[in-house]
PDB file of N, CA and C in Angstrom:
ATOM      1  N   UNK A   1     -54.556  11.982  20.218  1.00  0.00           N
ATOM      2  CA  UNK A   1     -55.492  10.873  20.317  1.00  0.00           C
ATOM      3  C   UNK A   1     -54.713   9.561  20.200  1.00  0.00           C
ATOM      4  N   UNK A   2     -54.730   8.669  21.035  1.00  0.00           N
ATOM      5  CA  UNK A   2     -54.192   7.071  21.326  1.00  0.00           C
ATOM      6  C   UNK A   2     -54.910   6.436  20.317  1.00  0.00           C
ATOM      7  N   UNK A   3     -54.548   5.592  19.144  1.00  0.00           N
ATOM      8  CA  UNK A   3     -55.497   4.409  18.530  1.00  0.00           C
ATOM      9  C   UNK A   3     -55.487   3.715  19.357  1.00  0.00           C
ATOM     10  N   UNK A   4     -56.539   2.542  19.328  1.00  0.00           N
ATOM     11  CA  UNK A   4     -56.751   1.439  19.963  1.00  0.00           C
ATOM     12  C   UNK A   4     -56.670   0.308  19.236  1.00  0.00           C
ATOM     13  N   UNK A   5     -57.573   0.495  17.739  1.00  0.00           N
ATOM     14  CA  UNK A   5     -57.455  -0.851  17.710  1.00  0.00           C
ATOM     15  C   UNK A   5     -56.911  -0.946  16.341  1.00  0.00           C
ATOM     16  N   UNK A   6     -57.192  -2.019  15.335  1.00  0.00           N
ATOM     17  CA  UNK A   6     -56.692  -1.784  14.041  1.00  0.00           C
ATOM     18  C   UNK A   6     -57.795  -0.987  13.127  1.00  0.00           C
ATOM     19  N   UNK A   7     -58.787  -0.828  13.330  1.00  0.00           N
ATOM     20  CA  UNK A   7     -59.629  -0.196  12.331  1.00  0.00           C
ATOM     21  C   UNK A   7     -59.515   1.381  12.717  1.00  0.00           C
ATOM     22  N   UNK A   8     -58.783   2.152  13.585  1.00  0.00           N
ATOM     23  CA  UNK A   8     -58.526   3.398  13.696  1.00  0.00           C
ATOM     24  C   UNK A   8     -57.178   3.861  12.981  1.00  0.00           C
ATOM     25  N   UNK A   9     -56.460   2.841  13.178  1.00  0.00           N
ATOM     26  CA  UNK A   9     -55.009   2.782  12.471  1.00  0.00           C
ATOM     27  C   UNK A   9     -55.371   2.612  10.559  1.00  0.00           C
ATOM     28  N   UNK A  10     -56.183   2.024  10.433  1.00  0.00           N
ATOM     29  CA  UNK A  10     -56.863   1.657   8.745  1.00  0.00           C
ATOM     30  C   UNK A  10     -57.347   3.585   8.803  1.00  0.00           C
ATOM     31  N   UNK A  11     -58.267   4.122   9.416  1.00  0.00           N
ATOM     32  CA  UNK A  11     -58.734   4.959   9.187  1.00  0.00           C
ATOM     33  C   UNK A  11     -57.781   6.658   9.066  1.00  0.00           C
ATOM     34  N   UNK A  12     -56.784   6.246   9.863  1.00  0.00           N
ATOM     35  CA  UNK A  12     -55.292   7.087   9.978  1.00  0.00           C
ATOM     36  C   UNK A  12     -54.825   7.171   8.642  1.00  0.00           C
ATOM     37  N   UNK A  13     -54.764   5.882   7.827  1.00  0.00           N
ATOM     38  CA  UNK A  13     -53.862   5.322   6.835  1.00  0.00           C
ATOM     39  C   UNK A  13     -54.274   6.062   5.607  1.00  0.00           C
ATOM     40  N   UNK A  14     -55.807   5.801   5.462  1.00  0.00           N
ATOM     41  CA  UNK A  14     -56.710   6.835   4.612  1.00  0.00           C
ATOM     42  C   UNK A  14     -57.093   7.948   4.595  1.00  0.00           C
ATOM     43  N   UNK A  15     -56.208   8.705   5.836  1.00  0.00           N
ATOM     44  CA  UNK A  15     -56.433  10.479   5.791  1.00  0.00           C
ATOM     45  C   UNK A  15     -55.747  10.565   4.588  1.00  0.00           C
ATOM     46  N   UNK A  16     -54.530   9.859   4.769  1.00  0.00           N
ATOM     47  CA  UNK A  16     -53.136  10.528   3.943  1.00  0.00           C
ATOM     48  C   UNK A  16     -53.221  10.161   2.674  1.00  0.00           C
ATOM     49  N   UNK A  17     -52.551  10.906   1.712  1.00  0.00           N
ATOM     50  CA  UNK A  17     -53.414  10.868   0.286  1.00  0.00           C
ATOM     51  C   UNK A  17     -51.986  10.673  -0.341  1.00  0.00           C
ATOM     52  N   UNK A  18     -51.891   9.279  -1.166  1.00  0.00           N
ATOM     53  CA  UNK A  18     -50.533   9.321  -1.687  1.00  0.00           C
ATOM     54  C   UNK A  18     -50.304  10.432  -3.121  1.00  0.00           C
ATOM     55  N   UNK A  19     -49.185  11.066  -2.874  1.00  0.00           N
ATOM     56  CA  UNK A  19     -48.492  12.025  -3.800  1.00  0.00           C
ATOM     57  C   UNK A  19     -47.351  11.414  -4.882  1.00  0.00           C
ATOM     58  N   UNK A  20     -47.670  11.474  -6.379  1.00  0.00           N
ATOM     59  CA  UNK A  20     -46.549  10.840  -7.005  1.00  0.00           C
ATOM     60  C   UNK A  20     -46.098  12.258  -7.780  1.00  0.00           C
ATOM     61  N   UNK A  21     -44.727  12.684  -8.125  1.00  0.00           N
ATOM     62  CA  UNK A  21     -44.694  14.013  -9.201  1.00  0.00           C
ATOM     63  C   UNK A  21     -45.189  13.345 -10.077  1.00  0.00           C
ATOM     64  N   UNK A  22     -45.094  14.537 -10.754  1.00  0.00           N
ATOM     65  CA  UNK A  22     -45.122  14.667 -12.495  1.00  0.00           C
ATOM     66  C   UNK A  22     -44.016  14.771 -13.207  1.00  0.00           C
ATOM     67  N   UNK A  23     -43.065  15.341 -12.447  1.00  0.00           N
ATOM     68  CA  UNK A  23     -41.852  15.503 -13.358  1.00  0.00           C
ATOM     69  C   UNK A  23     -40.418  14.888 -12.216  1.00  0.00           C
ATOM     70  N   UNK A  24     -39.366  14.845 -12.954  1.00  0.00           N
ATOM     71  CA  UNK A  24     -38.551  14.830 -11.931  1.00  0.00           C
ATOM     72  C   UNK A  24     -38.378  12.906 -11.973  1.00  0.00           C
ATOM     73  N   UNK A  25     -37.586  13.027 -10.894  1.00  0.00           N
ATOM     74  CA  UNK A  25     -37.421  11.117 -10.800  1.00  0.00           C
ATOM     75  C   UNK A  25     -38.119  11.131  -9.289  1.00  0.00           C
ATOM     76  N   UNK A  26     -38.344   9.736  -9.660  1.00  0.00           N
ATOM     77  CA  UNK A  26     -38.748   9.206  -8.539  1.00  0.00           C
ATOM     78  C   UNK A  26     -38.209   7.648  -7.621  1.00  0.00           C
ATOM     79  N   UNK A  27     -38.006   7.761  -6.397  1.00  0.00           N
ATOM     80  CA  UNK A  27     -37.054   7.348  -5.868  1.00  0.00           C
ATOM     81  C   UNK A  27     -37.956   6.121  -5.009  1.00  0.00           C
ATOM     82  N   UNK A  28     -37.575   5.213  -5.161  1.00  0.00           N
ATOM     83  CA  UNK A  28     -38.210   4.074  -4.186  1.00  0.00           C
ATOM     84  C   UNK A  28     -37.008   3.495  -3.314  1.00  0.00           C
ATOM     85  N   UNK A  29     -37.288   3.480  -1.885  1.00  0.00           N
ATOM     86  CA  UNK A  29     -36.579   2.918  -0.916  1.00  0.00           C
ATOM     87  C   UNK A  29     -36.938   1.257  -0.238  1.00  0.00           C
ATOM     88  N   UNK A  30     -36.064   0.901   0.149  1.00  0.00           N
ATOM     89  CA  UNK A  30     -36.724  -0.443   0.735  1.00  0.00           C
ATOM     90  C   UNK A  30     -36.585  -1.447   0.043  1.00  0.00           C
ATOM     91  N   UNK A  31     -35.931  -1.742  -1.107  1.00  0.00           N
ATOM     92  CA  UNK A  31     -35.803  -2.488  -1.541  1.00  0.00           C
ATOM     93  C   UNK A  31     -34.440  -3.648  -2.030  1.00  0.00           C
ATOM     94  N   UNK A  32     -34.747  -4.629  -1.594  1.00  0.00           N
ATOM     95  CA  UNK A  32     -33.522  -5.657  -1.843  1.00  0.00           C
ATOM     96  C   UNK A  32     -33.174  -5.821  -3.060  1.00  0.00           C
ATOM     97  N   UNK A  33     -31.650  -5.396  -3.720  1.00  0.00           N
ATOM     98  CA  UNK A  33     -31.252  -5.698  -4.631  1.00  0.00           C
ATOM     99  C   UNK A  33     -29.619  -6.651  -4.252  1.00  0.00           C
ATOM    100  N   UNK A  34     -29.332  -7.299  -5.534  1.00  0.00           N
ATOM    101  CA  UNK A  34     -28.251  -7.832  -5.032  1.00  0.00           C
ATOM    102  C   UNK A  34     -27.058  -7.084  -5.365  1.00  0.00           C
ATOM    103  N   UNK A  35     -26.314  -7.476  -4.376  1.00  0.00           N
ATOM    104  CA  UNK A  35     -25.056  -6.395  -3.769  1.00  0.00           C
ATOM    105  C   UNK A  35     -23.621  -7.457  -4.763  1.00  0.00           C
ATOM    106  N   UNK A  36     -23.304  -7.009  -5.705  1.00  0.00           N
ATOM    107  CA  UNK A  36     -21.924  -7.570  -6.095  1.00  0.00           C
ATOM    108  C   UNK A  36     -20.808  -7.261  -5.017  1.00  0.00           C
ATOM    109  N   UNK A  37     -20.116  -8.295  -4.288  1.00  0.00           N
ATOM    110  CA  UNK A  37     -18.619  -8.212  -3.369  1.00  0.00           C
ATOM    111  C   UNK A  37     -17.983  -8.890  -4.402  1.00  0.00           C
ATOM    112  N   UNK A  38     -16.222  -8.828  -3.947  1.00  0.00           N
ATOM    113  CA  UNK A  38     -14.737  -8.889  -4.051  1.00  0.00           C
ATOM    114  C   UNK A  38     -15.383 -10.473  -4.360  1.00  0.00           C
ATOM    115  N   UNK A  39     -15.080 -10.995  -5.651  1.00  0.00           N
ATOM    116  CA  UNK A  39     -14.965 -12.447  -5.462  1.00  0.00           C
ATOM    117  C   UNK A  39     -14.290 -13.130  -4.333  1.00  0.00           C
ATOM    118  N   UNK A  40     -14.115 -14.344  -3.580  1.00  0.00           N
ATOM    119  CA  UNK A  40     -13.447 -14.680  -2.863  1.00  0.00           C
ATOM    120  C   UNK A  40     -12.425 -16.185  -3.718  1.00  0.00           C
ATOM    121  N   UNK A  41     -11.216 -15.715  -3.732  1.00  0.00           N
ATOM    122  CA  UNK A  41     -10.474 -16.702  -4.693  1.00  0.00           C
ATOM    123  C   UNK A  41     -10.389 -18.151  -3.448  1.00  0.00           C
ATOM    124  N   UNK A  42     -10.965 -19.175  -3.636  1.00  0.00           N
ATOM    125  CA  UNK A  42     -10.935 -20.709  -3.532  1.00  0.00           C
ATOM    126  C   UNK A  42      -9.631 -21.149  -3.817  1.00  0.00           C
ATOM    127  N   UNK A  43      -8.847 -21.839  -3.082  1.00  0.00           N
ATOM    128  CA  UNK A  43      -7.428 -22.531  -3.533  1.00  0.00           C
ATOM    129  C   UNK A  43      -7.732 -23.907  -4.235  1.00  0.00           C
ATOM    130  N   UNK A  44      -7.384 -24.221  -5.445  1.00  0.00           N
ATOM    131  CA  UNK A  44      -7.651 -24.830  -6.305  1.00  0.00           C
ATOM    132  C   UNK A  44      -7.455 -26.395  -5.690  1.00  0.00           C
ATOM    133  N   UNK A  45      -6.571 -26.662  -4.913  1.00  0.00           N
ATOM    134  CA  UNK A  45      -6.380 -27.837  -4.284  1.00  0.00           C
ATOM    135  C   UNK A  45      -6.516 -27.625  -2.679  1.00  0.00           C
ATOM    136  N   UNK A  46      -7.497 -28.613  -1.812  1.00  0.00           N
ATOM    137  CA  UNK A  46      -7.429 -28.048  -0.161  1.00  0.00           C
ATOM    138  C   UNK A  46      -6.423 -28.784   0.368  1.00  0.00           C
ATOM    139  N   UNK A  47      -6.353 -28.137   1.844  1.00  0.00           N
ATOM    140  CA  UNK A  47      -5.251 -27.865   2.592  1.00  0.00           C
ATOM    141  C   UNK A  47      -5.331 -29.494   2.821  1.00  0.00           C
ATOM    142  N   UNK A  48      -6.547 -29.987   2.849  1.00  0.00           N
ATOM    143  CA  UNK A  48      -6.148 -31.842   3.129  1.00  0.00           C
ATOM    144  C   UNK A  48      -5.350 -32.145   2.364  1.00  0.00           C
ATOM    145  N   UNK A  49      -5.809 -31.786   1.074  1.00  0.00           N
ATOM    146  CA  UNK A  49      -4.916 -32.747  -0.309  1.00  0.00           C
ATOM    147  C   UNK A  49      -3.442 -32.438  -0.453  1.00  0.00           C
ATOM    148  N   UNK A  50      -3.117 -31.141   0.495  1.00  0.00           N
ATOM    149  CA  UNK A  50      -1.537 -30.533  -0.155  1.00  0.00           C
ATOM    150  C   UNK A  50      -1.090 -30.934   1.059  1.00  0.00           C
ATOM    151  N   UNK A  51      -1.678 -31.478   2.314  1.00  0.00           N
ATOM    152  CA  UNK A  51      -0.687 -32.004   2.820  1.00  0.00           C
ATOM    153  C   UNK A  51      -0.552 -33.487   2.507  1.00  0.00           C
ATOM    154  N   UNK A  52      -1.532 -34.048   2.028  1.00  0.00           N
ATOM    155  CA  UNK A  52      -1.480 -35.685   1.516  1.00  0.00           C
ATOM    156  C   UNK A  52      -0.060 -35.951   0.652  1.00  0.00           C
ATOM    157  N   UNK A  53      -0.262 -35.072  -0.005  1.00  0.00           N
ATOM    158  CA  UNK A  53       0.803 -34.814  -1.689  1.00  0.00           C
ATOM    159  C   UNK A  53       2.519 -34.703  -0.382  1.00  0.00           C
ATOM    160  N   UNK A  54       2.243 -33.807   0.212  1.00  0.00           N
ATOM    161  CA  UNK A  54       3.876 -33.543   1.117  1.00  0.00           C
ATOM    162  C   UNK A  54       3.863 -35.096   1.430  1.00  0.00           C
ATOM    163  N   UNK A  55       3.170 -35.583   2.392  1.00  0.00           N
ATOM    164  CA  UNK A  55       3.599 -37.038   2.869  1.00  0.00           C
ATOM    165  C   UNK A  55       3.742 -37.533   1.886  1.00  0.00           C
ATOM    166  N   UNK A  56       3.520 -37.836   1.089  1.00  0.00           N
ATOM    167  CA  UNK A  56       3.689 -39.172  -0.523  1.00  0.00           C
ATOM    168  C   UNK A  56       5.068 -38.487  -1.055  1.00  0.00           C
ATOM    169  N   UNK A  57       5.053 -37.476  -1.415  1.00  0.00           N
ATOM    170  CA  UNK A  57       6.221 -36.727  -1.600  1.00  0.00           C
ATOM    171  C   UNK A  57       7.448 -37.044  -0.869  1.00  0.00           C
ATOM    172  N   UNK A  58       6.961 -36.582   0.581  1.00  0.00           N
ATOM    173  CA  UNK A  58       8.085 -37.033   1.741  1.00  0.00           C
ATOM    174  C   UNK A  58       8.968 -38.718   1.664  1.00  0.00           C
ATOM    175  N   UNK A  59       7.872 -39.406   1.349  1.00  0.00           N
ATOM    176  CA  UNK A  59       7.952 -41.101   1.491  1.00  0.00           C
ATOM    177  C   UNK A  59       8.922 -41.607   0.520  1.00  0.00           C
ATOM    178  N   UNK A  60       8.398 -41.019  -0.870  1.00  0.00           N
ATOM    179  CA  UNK A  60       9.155 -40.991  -1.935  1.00  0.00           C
ATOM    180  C   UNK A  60      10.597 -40.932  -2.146  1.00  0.00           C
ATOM    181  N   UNK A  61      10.765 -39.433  -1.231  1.00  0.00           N
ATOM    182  CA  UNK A  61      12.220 -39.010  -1.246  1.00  0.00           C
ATOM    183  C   UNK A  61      12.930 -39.668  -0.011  1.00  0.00           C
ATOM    184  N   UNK A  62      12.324 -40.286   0.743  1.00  0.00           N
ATOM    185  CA  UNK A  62      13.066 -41.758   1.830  1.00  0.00           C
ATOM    186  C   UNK A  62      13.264 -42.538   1.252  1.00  0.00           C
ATOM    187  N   UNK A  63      12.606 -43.089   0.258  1.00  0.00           N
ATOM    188  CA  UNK A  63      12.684 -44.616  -0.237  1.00  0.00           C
ATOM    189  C   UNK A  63      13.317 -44.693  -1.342  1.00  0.00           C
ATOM    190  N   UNK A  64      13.851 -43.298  -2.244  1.00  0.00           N
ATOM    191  CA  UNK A  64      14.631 -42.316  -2.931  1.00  0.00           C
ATOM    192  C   UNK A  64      16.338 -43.015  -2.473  1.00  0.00           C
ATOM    193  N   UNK A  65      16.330 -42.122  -1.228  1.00  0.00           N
ATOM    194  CA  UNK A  65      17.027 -41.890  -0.577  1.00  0.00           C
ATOM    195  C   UNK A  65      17.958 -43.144  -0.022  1.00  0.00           C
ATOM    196  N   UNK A  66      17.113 -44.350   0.322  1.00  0.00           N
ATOM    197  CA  UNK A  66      17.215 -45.873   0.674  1.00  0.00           C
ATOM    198  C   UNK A  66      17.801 -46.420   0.160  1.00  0.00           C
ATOM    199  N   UNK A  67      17.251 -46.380  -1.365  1.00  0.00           N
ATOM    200  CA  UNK A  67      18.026 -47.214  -2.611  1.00  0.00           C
ATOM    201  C   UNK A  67      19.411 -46.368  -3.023  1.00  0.00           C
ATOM    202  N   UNK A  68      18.872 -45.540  -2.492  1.00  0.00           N
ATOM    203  CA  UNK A  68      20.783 -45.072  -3.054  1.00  0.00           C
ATOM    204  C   UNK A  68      21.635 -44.869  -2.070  1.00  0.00           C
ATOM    205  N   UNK A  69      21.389 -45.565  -0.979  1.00  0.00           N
ATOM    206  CA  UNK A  69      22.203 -45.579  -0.232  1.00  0.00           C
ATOM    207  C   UNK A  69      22.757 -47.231   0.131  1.00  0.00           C
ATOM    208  N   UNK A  70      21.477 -47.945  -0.656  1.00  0.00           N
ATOM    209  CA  UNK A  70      21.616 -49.754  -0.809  1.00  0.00           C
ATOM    210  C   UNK A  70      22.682 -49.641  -2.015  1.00  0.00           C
ATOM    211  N   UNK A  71      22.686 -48.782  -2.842  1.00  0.00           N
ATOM    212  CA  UNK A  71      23.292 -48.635  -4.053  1.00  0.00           C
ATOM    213  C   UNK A  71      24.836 -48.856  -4.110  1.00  0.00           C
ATOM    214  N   UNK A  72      25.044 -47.878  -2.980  1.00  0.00           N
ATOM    215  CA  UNK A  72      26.503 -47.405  -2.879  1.00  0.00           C
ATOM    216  C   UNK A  72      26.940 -48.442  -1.952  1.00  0.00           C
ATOM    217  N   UNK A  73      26.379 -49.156  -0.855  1.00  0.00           N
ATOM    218  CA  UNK A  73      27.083 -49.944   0.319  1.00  0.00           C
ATOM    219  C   UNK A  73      27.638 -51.048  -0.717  1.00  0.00           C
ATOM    220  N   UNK A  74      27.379 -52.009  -1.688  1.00  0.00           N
ATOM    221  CA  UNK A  74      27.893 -52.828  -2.133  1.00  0.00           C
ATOM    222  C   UNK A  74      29.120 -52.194  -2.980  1.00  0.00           C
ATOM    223  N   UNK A  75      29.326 -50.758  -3.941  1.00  0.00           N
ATOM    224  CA  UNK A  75      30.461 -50.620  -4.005  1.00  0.00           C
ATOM    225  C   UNK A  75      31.155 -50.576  -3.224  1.00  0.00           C
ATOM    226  N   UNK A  76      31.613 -49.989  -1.887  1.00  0.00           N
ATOM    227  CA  UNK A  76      31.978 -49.605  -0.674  1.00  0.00           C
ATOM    228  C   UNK A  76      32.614 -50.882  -0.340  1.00  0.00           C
ATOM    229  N   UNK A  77      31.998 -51.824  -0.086  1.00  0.00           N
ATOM    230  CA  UNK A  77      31.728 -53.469   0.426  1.00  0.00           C
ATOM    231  C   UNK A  77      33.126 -54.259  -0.428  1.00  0.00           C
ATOM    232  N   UNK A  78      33.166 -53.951  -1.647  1.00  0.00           N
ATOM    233  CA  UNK A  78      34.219 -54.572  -2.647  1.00  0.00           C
ATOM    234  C   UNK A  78      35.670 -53.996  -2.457  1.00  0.00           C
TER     235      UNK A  78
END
């Protein structure tokens, strides 16, 4: 037999007679629980800031580099 409409499908629903045990466990499906994953480790400083730090770094060790090379031309010079 084809249902048609929703009140044959209601009437389907109420043949069936729900069954719970008495003993034993009972198991419920369908349901959303939350799933613990692998933390994901975050790098404590981002990839903008660690390359900011190299350039300032970089600049540093030029201007480092500058003065000690202004340093030495006047001994040189004498």
């Amino acid at each position: 037999k084809k249902l048609s409409n929703n009140s044959d499908m209601a009437e389907m629903k109420s043949m069936f007679r729900e069954v719970l045990p008495k003993q034993g466990q009972l198991s419920v499906e369908d349901i959303t629980t939350m799933v613990l994953c692998k933390p994901k480790l975050l790098p404590l400083k981002s990839l903008t800031l660690e390359k900011l730090e190299k350039m300032q770094q970089a600049a540093q060790d030029t201007i480092r580099q500058q003065e000690m090379a202004e340093k030495e031309q006047p001994q040189i010079s004498h």
